[in-house]
C-alpha atoms as a PDB file:
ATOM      1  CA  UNK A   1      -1.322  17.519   7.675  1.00  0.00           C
ATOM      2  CA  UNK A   2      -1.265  14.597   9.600  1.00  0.00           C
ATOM      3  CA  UNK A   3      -3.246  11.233   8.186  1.00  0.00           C
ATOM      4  CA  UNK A   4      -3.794   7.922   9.675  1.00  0.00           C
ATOM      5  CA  UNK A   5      -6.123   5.115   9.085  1.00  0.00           C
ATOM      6  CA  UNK A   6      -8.758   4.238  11.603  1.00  0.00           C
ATOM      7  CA  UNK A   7     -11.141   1.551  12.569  1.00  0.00           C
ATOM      8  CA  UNK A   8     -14.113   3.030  12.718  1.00  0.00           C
ATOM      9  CA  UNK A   9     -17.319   1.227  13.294  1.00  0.00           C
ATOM     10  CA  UNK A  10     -15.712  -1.621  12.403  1.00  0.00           C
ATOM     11  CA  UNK A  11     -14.270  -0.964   9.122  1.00  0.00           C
ATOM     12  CA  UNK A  12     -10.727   0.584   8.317  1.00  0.00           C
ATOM     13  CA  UNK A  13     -11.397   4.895   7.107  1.00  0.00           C
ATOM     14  CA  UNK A  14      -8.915   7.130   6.284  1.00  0.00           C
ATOM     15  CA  UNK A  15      -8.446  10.205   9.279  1.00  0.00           C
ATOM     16  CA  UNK A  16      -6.652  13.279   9.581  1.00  0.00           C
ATOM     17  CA  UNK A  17      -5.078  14.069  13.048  1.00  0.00           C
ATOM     18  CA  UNK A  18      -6.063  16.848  14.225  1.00  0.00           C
ATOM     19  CA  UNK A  19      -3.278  19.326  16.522  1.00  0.00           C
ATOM     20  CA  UNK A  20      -5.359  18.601  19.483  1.00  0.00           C
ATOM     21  CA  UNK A  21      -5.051  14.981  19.036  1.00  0.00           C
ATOM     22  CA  UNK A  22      -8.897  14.538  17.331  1.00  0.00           C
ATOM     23  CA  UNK A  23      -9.092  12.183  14.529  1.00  0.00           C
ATOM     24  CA  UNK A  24     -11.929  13.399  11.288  1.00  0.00           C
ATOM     25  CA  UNK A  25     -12.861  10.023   9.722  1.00  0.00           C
ATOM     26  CA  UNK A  26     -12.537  11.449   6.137  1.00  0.00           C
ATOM     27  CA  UNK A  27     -15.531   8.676   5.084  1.00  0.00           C
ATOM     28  CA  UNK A  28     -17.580   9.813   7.674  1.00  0.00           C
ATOM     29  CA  UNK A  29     -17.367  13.409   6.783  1.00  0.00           C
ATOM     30  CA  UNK A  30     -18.565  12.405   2.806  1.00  0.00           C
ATOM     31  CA  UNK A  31     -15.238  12.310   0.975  1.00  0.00           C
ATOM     32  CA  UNK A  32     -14.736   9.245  -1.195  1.00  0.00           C
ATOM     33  CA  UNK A  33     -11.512   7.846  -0.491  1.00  0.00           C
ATOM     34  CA  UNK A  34     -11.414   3.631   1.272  1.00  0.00           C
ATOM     35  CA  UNK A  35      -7.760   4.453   1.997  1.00  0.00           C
ATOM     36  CA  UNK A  36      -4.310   6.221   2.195  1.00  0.00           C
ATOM     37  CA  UNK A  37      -3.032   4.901  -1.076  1.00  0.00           C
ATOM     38  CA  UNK A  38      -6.330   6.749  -2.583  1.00  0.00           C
ATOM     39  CA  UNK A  39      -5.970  10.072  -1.028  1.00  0.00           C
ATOM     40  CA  UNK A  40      -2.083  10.253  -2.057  1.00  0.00           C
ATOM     41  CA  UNK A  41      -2.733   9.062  -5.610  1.00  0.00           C
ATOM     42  CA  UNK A  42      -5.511  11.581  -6.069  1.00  0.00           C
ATOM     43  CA  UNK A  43      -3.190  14.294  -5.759  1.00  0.00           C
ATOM     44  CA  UNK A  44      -2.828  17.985  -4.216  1.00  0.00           C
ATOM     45  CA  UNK A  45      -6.487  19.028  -4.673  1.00  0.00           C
ATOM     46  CA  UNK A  46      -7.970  15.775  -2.675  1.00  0.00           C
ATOM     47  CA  UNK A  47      -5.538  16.927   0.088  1.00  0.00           C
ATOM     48  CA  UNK A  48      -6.816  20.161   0.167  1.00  0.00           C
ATOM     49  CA  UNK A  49      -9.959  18.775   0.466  1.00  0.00           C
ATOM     50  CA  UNK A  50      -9.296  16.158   3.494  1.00  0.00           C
ATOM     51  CA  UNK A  51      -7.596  19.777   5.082  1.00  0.00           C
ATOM     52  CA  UNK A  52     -10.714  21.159   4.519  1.00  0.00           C
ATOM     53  CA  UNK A  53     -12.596  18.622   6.268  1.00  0.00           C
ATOM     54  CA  UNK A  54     -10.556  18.822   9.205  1.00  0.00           C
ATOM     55  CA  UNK A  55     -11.075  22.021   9.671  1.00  0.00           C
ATOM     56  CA  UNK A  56     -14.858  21.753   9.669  1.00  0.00           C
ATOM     57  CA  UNK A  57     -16.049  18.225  10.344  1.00  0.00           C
ATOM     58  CA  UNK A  58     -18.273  17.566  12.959  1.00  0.00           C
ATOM     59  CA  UNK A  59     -17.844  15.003  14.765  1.00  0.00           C
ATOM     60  CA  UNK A  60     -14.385  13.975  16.252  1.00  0.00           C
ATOM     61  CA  UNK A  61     -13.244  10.919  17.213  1.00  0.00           C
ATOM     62  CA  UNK A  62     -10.711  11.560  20.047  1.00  0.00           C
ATOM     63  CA  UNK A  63      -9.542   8.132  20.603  1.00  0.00           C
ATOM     64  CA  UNK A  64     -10.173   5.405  17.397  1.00  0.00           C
ATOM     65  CA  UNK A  65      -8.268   2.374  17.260  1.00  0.00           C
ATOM     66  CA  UNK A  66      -4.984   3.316  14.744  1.00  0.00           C
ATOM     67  CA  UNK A  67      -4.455   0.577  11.699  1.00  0.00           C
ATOM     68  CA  UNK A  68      -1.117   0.280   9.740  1.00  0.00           C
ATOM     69  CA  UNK A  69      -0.763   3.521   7.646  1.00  0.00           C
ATOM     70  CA  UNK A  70      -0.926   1.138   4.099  1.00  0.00           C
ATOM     71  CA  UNK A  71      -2.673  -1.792   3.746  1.00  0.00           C
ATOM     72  CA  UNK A  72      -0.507  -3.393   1.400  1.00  0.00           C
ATOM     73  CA  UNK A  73       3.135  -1.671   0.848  1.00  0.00           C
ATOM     74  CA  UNK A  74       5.058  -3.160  -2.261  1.00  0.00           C
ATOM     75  CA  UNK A  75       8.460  -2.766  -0.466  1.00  0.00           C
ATOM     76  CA  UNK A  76       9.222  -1.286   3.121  1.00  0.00           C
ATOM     77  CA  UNK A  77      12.560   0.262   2.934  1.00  0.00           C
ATOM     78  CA  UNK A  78      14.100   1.441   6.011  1.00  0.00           C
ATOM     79  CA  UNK A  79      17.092   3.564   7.733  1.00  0.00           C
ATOM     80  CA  UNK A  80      19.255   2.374  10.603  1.00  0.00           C
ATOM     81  CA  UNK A  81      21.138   4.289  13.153  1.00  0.00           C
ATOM     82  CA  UNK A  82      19.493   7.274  10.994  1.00  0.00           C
ATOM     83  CA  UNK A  83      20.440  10.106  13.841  1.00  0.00           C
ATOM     84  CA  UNK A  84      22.679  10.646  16.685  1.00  0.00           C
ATOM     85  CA  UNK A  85      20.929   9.390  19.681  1.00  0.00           C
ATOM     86  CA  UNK A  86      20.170   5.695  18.103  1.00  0.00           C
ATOM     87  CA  UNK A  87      23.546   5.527  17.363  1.00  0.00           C
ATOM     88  CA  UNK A  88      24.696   6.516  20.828  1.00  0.00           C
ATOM     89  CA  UNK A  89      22.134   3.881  22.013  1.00  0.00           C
ATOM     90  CA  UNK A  90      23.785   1.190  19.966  1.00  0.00           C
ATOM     91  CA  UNK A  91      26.835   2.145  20.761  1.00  0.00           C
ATOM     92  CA  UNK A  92      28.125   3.235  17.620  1.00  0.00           C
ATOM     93  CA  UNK A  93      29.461   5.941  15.525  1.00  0.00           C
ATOM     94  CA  UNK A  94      27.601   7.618  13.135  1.00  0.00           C
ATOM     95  CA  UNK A  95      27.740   5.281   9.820  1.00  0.00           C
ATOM     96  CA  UNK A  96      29.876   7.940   6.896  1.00  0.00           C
ATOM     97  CA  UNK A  97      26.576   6.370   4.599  1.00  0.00           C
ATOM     98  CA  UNK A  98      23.097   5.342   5.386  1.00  0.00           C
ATOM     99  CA  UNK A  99      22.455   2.145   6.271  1.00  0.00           C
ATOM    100  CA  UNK A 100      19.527   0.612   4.350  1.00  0.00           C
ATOM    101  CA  UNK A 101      17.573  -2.778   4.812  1.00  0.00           C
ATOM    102  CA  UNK A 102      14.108  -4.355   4.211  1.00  0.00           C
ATOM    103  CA  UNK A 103      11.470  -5.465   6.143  1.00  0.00           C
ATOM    104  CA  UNK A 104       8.485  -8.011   4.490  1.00  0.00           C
ATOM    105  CA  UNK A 105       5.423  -6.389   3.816  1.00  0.00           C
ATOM    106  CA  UNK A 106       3.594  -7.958   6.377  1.00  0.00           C
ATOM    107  CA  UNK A 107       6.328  -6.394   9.067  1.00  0.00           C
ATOM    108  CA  UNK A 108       3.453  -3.772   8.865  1.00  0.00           C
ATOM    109  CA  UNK A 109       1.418  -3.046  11.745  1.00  0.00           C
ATOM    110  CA  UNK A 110      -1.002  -0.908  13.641  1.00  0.00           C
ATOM    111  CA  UNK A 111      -0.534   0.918  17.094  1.00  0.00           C
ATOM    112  CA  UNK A 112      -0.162  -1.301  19.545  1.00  0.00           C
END
């Protein structure tokens, strides 16, 4: 399952992406979570829920504006030259261990 947050009508929702690209505003279709951090916390039977919704929400929004995933990450650890090809584009061997840095929570943006 694929989740994202939205702006929808003006106010950030948690979604679920859809395979054919559809978003389900998981507000809109009467499930109580304001965000991401929500939905994960609440654990394995709130995601069967949201899957649920997907699966039988009417109506889709096909092309909602996409916010940052969290609203307010403590930490944002990340991975360089984490597979071959970015690597190759840097034009560098593969590193024998991972190669970790940090990015500033407010690194953190939406699409776009």
């Amino acid at each position: 399952m694929k989740l994202a947050m939205i702006n929808a009508d003006g106010s950030a929702h948690p979604a679920v992406v859809c395979d054919n690209g559809e978003y389900v505003d998981l507000r809109a279709a009467g499930l109580p979570w304001d965000s991401l951090e929500q939905l994960i916390e609440a654990g394995e039977a709130a995601w069967r829920e949201a899957a649920n919704a997907a699966n039988h929400s009417k109506p889709r929004l096909q092309n909602p504006v996409l916010l940052a995933p969290l609203s307010r990450p403590q930490k944002i650890m990340c991975i360089g030259r984490n597979y071959a090809d970015h690597a190759k584009e840097l034009g560098h061997d593969l590193p024998k261990r991972p190669v970790l840095f940090a990015k500033y929570a407010n690194a953190l943006a939406g699409a776009g």
